[in-house]
Protein backbone atom coordinates (compact mmCIF):
# COMPACT_ATOMS: atom_id res chain seq x y z
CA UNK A 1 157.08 103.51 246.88
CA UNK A 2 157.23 99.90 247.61
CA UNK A 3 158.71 98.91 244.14
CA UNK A 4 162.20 100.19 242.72
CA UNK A 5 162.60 102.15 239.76
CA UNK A 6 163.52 100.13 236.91
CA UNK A 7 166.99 100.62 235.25
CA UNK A 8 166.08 98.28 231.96
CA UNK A 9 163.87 97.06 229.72
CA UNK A 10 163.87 93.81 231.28
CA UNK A 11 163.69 94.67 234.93
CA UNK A 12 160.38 96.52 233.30
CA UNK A 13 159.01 93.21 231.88
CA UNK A 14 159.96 91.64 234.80
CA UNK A 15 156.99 93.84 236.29
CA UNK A 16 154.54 91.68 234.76
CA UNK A 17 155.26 88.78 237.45
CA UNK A 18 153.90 90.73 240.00
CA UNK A 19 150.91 89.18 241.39
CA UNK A 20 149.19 92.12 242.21
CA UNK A 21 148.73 95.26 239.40
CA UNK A 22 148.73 98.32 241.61
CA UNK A 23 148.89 101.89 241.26
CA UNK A 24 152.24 102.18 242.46
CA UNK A 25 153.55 99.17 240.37
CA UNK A 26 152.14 101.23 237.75
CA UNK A 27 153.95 104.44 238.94
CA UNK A 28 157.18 102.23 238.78
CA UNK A 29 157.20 101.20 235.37
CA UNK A 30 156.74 104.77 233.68
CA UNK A 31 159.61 106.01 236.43
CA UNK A 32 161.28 103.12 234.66
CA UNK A 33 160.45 103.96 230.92
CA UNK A 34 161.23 107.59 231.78
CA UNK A 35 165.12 106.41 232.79
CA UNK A 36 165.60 104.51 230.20
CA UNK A 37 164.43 106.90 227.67
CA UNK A 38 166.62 109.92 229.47
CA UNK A 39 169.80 107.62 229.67
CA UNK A 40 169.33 106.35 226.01
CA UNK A 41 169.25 110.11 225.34
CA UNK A 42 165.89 110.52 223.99
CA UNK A 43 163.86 113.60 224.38
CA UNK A 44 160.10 114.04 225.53
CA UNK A 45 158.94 114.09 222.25
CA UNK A 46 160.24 110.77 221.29
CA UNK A 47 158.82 109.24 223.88
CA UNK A 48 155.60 110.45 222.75
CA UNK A 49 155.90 109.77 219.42
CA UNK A 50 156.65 106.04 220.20
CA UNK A 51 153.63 105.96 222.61
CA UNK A 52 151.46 107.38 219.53
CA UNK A 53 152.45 104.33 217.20
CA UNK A 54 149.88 102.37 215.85
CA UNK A 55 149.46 99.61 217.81
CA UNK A 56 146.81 97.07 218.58
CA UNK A 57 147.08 96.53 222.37
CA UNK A 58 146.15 100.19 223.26
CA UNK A 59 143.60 102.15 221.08
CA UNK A 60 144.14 105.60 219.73
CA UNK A 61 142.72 107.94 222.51
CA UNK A 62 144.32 105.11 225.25
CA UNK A 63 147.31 106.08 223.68
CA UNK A 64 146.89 109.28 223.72
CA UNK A 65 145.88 109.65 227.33
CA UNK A 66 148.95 107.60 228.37
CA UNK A 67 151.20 110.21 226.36
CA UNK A 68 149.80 112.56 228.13
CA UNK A 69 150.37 110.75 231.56
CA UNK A 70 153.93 110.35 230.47
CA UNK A 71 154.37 113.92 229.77
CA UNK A 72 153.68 115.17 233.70
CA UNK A 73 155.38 112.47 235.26
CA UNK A 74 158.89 113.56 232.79
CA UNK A 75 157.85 116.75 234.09
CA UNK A 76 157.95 116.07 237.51
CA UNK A 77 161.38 114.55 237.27
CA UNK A 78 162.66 117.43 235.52
């Protein structure tokens, strides 16, 4: 992968100055909201109930599909 995992919030936002949106950028930042969420000591399921918030930048079946998304790749680093 040619980006680090992120260790915060803000190395995660920091993301968004990347001039090109790739899939491994992509890959990146959930690797990075995964650690975060494990070292805060949140489970699976709050993850996903966060991602299932109302919200107006991602619709409700976006959000669902990205729950879903997030669910294999905390699998995979189980």
């Amino acid at each position: 992968m040619n980006y680090p995992i992120p260790d915060s919030p803000q190395d995660i936002l920091a993301l968004q100055q990347k001039p090109i949106v790739d899939e491994e950028l992509v890959a990146s930042a959930i690797a990075g909201v995964i650690k975060i969420v494990r070292s805060q000591g949140k489970s699976l399921e709050d993850l996903t109930a966060q991602v299932l918030e109302d919200d107006p930048l991602l619709d409700r079946q976006q959000r669902r599909w990205l729950s879903q998304l997030l669910a294999q790749a905390w699998e995979s680093f189980t």
